[in-house]
N, C-alpha and C. Protein backbone atom coordinates (compact mmCIF):
# COMPACT_ATOMS: atom_id res chain seq x y z
N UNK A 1 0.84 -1.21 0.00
CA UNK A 1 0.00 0.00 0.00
C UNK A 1 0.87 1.25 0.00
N UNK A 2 0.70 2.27 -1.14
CA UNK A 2 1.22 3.60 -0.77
C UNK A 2 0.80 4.34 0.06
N UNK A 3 1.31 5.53 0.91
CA UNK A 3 1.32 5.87 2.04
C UNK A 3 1.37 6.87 1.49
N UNK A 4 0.35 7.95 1.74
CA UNK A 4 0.79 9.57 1.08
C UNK A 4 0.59 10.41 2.29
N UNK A 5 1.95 11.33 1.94
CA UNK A 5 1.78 12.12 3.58
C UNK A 5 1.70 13.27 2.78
N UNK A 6 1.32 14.43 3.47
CA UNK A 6 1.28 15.85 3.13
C UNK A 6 1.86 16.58 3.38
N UNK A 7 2.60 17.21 2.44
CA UNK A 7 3.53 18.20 2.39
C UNK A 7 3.04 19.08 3.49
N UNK A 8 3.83 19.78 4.47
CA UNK A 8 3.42 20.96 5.61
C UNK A 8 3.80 22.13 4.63
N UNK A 9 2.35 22.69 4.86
CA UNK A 9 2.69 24.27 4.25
C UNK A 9 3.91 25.19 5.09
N UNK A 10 4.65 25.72 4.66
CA UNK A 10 5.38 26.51 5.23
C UNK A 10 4.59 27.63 6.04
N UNK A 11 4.95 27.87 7.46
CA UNK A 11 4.46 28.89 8.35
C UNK A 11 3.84 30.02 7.68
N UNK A 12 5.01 30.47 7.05
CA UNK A 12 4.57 32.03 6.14
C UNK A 12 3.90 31.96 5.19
N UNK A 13 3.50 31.04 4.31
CA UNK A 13 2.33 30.56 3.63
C UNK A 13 1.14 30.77 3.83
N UNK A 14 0.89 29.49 5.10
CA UNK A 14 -0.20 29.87 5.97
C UNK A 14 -0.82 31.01 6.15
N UNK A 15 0.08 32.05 6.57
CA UNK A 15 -0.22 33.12 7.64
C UNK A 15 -0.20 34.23 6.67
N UNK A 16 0.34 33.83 5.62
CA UNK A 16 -0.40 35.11 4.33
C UNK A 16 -1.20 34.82 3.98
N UNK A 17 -1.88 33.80 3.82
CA UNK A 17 -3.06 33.19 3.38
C UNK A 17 -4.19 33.79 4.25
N UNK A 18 -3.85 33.44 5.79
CA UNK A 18 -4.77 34.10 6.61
C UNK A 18 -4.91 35.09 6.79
N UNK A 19 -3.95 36.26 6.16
CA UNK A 19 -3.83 37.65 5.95
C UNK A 19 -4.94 37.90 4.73
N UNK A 20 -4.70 37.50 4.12
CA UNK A 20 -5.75 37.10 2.71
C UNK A 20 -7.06 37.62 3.13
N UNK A 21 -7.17 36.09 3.43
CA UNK A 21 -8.52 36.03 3.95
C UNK A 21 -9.32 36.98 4.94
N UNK A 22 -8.62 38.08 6.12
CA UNK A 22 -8.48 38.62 6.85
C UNK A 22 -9.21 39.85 6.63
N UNK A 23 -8.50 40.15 5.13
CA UNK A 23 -8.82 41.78 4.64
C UNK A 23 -10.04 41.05 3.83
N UNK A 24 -10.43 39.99 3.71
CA UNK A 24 -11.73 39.47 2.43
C UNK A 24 -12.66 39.81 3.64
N UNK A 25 -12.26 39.63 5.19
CA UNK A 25 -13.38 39.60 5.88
C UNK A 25 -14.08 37.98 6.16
N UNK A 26 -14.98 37.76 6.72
CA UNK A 26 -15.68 36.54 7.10
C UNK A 26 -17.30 36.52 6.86
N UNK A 27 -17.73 36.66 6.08
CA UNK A 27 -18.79 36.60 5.47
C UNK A 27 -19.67 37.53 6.10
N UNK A 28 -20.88 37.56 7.40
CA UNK A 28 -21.40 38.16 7.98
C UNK A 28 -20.90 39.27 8.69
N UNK A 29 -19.74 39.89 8.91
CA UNK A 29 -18.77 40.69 9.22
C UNK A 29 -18.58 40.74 10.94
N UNK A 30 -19.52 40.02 11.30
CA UNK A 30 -19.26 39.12 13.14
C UNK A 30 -17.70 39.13 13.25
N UNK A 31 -16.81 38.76 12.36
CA UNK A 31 -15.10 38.29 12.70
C UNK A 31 -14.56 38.99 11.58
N UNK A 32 -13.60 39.46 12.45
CA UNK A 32 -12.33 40.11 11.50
C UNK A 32 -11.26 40.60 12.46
N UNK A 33 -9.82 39.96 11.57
CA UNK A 33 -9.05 39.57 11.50
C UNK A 33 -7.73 40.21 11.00
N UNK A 34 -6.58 40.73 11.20
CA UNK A 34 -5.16 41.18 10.29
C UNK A 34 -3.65 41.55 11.24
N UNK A 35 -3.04 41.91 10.83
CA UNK A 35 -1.77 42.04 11.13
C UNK A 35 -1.88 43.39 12.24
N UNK A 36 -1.20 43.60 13.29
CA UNK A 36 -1.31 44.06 14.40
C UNK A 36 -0.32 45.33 13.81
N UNK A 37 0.69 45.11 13.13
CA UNK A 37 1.45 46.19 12.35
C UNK A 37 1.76 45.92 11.04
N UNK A 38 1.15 46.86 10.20
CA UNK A 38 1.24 45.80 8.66
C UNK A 38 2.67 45.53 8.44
N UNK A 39 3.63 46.11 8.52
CA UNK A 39 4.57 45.42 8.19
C UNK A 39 5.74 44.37 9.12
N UNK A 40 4.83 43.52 9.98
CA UNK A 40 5.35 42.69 10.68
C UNK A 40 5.90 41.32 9.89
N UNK A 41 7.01 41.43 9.63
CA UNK A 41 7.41 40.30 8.75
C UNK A 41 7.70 39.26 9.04
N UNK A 42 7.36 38.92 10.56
CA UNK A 42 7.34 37.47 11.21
C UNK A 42 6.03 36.87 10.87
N UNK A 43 4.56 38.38 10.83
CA UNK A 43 3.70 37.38 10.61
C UNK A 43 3.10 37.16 11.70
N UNK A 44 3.45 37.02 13.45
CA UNK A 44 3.16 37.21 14.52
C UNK A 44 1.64 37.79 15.35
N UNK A 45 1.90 38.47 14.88
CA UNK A 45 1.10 39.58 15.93
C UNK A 45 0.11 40.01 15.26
N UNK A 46 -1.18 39.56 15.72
CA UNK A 46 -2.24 39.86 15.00
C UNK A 46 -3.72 40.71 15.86
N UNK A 47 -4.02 41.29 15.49
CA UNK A 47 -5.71 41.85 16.08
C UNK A 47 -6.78 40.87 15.28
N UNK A 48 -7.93 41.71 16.10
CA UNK A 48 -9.15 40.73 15.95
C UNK A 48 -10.05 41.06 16.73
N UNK A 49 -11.08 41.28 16.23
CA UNK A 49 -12.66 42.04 16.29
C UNK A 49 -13.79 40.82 16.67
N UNK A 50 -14.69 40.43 17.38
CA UNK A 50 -15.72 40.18 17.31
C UNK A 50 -17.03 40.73 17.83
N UNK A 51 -18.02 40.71 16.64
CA UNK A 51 -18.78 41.08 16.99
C UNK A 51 -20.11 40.49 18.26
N UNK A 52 -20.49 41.11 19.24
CA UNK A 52 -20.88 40.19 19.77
C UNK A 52 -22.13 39.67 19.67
N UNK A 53 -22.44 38.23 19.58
CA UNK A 53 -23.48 37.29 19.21
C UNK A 53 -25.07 38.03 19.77
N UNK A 54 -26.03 38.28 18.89
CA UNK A 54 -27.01 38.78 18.76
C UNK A 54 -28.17 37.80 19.81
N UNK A 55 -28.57 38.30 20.67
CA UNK A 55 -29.59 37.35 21.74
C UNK A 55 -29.04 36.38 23.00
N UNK A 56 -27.35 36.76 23.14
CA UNK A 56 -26.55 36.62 23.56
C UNK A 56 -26.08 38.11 24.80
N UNK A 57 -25.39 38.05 25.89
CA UNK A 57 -25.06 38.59 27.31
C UNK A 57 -24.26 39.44 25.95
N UNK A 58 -23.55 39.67 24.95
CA UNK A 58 -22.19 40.31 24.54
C UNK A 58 -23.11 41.05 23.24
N UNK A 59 -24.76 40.99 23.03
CA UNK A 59 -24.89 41.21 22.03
C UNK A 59 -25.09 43.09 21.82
N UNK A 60 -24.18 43.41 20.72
CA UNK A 60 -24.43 45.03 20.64
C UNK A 60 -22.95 45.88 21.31
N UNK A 61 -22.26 44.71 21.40
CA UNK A 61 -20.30 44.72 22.14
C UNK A 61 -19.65 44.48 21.37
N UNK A 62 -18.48 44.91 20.72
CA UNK A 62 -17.04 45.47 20.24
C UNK A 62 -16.32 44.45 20.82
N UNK A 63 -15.71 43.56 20.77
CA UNK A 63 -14.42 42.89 21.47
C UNK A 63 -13.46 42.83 20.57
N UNK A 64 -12.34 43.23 21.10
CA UNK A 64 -10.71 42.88 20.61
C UNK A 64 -10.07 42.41 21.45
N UNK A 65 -9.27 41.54 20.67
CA UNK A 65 -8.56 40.56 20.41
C UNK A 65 -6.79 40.34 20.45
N UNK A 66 -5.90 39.91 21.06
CA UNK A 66 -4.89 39.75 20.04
C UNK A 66 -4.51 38.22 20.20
N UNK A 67 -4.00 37.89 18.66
CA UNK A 67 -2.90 37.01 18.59
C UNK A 67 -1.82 36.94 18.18
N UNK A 68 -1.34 36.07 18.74
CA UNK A 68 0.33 35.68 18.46
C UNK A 68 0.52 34.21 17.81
N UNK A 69 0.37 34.54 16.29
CA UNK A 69 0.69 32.92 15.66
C UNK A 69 2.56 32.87 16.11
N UNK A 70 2.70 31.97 17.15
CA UNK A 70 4.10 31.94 17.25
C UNK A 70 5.16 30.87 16.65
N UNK A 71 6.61 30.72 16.89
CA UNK A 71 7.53 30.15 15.51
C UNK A 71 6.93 28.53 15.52
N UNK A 72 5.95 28.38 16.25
CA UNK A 72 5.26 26.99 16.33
C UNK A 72 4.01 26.51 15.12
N UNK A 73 3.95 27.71 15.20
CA UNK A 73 2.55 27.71 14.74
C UNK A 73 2.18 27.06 13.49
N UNK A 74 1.71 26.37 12.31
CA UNK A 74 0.49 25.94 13.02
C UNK A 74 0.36 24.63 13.91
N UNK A 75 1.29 24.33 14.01
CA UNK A 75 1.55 23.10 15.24
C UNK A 75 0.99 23.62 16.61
N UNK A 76 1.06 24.50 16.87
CA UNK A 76 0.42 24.40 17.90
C UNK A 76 -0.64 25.67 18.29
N UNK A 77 -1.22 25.82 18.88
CA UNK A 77 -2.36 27.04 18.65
C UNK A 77 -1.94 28.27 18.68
N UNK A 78 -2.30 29.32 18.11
CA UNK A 78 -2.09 30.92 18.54
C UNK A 78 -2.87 31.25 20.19
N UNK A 79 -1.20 32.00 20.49
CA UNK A 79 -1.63 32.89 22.44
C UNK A 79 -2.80 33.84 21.61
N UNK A 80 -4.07 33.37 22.30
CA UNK A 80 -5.39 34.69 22.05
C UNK A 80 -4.99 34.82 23.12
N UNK A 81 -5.43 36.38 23.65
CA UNK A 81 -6.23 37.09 24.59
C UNK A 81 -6.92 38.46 24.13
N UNK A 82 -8.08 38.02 25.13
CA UNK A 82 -9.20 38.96 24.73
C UNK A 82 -8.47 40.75 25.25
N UNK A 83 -8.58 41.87 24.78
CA UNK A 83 -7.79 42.99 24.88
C UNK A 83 -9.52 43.92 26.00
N UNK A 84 -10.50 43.77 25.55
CA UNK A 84 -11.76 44.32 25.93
C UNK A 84 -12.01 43.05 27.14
N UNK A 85 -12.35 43.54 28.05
CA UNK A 85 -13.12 43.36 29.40
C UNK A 85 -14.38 41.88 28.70
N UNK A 86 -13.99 41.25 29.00
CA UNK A 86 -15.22 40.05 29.14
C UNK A 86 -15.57 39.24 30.24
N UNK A 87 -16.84 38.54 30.69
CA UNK A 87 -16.88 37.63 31.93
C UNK A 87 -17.43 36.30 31.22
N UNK A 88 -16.72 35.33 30.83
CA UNK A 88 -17.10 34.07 30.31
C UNK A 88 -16.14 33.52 30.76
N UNK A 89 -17.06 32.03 30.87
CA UNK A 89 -15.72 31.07 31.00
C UNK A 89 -14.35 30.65 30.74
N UNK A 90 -13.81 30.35 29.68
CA UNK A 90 -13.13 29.98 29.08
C UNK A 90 -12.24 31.25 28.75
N UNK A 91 -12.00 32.79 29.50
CA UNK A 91 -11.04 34.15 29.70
C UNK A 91 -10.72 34.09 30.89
N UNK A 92 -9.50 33.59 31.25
CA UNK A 92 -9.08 33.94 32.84
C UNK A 92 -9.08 36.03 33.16
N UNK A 93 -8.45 35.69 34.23
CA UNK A 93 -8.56 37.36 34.55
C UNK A 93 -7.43 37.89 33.81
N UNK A 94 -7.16 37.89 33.19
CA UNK A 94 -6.05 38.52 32.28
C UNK A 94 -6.55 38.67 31.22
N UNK A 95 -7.16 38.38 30.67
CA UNK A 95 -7.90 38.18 29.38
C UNK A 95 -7.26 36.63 28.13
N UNK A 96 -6.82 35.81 28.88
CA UNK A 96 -6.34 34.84 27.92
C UNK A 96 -7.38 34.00 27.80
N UNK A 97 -7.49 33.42 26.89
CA UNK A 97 -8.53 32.42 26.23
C UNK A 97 -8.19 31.03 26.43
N UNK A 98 -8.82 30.23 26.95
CA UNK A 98 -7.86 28.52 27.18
C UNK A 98 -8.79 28.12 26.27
N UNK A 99 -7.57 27.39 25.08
CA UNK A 99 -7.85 27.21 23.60
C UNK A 99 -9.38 25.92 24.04
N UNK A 100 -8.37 25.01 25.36
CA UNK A 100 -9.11 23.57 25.21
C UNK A 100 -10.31 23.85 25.53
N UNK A 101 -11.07 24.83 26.24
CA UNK A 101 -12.30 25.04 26.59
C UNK A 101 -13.28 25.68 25.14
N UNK A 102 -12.47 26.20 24.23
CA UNK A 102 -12.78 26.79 23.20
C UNK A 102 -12.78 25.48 22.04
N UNK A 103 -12.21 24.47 21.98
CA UNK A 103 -12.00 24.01 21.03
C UNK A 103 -11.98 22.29 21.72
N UNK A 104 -13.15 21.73 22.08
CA UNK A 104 -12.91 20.44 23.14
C UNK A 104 -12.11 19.56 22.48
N UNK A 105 -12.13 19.69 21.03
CA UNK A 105 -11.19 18.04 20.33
C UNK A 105 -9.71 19.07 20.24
N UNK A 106 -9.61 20.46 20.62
CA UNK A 106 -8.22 20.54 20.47
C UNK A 106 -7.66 21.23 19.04
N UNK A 107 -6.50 21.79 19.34
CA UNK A 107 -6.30 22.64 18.18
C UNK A 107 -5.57 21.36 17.04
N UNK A 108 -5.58 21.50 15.84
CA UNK A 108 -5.03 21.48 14.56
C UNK A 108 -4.31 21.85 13.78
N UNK A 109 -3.55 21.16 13.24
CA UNK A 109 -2.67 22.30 12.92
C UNK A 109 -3.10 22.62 11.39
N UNK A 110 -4.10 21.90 10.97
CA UNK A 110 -4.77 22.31 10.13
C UNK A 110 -5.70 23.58 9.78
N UNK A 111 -5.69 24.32 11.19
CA UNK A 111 -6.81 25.38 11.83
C UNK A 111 -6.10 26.47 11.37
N UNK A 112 -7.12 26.96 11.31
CA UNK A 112 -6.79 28.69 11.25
C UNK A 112 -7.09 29.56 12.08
N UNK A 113 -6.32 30.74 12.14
CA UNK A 113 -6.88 31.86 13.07
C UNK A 113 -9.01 32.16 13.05
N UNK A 114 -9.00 31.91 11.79
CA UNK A 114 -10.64 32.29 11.60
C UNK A 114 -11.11 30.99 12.39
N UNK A 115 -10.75 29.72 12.18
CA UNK A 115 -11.47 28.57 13.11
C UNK A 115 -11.10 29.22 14.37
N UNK A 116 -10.81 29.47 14.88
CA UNK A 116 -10.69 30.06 16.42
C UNK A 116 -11.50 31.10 16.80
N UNK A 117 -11.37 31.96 16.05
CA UNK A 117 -12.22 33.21 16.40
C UNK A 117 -13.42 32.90 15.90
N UNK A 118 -14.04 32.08 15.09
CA UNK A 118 -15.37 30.89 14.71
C UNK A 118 -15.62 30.20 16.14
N UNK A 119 -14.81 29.80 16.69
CA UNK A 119 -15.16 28.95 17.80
C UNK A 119 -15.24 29.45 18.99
N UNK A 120 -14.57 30.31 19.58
CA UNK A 120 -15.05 31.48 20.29
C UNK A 120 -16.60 32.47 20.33
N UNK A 121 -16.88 32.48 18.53
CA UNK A 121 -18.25 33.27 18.84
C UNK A 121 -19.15 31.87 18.98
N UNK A 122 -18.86 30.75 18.58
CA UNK A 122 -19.76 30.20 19.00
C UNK A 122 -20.31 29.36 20.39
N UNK A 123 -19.25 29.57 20.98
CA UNK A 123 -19.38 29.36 22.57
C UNK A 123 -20.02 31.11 23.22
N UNK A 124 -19.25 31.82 22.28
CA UNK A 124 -20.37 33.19 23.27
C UNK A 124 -21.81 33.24 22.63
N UNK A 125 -22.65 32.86 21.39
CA UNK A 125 -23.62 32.50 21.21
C UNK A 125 -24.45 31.35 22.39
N UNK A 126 -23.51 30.51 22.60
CA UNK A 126 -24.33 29.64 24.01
C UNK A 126 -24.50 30.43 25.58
N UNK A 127 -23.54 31.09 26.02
CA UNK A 127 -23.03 31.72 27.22
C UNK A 127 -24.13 32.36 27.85
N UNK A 128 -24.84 31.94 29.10
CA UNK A 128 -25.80 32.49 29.25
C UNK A 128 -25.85 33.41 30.48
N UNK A 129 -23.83 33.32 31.00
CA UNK A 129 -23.57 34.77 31.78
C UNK A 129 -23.96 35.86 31.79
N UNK A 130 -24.82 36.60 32.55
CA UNK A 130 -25.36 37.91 32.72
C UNK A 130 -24.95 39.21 33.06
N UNK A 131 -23.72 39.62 33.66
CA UNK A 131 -23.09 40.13 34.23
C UNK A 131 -21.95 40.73 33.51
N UNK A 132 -22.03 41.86 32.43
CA UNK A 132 -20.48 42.10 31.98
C UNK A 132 -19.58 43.49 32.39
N UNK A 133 -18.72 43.27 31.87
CA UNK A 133 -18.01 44.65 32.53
C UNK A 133 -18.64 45.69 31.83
N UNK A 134 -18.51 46.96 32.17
CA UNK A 134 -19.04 47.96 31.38
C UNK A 134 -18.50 48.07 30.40
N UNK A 135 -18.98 48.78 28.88
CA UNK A 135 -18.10 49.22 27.74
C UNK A 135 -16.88 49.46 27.73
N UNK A 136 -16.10 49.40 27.14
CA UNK A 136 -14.77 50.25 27.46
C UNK A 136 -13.69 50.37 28.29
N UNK A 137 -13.69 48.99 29.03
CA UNK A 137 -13.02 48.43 29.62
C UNK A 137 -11.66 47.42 29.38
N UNK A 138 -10.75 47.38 29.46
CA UNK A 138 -10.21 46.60 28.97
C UNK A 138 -8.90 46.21 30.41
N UNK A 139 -8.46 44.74 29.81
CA UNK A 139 -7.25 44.00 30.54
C UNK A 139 -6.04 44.85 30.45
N UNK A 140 -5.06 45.09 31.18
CA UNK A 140 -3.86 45.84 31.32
C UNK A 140 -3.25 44.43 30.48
N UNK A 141 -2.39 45.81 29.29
CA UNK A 141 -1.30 44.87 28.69
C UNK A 141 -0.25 44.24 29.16
């Protein structure tokens, strides 16, 4: 039997790709996505917008975002943390995001920054926490 393995896209591939896609936007405009300084040529450091889920504790809220696709990546997940004030599960008090609560089978390295920030609004679409910080609040960097 032949055995076909798959070529690994190169990091910077990837992550222009997801730059790509970033400025195309995400269909309903809920997520968006890009480079934290456009000319970061690691590729690194990224922002990120969600809008918050409509009939939902976050709905009619602004949240940002950052990530760090780091020299791992896509092997292993991008550091999110939320930059805007949130009270959900799965954001410690710092604003970091624990991927495994976000993602129960676990990151991929097949994943993208948009599957993440996809999987995030769809756990704050369930979230039936009542209680948020006021507008305009945000985690110390």
């Amino acid at each position: 039997r032949a055995v076909l393995h798959m070529a690994e896209v190169p990091r910077s591939f990837k992550l222009l790709q997801e730059l790509e896609d970033g400025e195309k936007g995400a269909g309903d405009g809920s997520l968006s996505w890009g480079l934290e300084i456009e000319d970061d040529m690691s590729l690194s450091h990224w922002n990120a917008t969600i809008l918050g889920p409509q009939r939902s504790p976050f709905e009619n809220k602004i949240y940002q975002l950052h990530i760090e696709a780091g020299p791992e990546y896509p092997r292993e997940a991008p550091k999110t943390r939320f930059k805007t004030k949130i009270n959900i599960s799965f954001v410690d008090v710092q604003g970091k995001v624990d991927v495994k609560q976000v993602l129960p089978r676990g990151w991929d390295k097949s994943m993208c920054i948009k599957d993440l920030l996809k999987a995030i609004y769809v756990v704050m679409q369930k979230e039936k926490k009542c209680c948020q910080p006021p507008e305009g609040n945000f985690y110390n960097q």
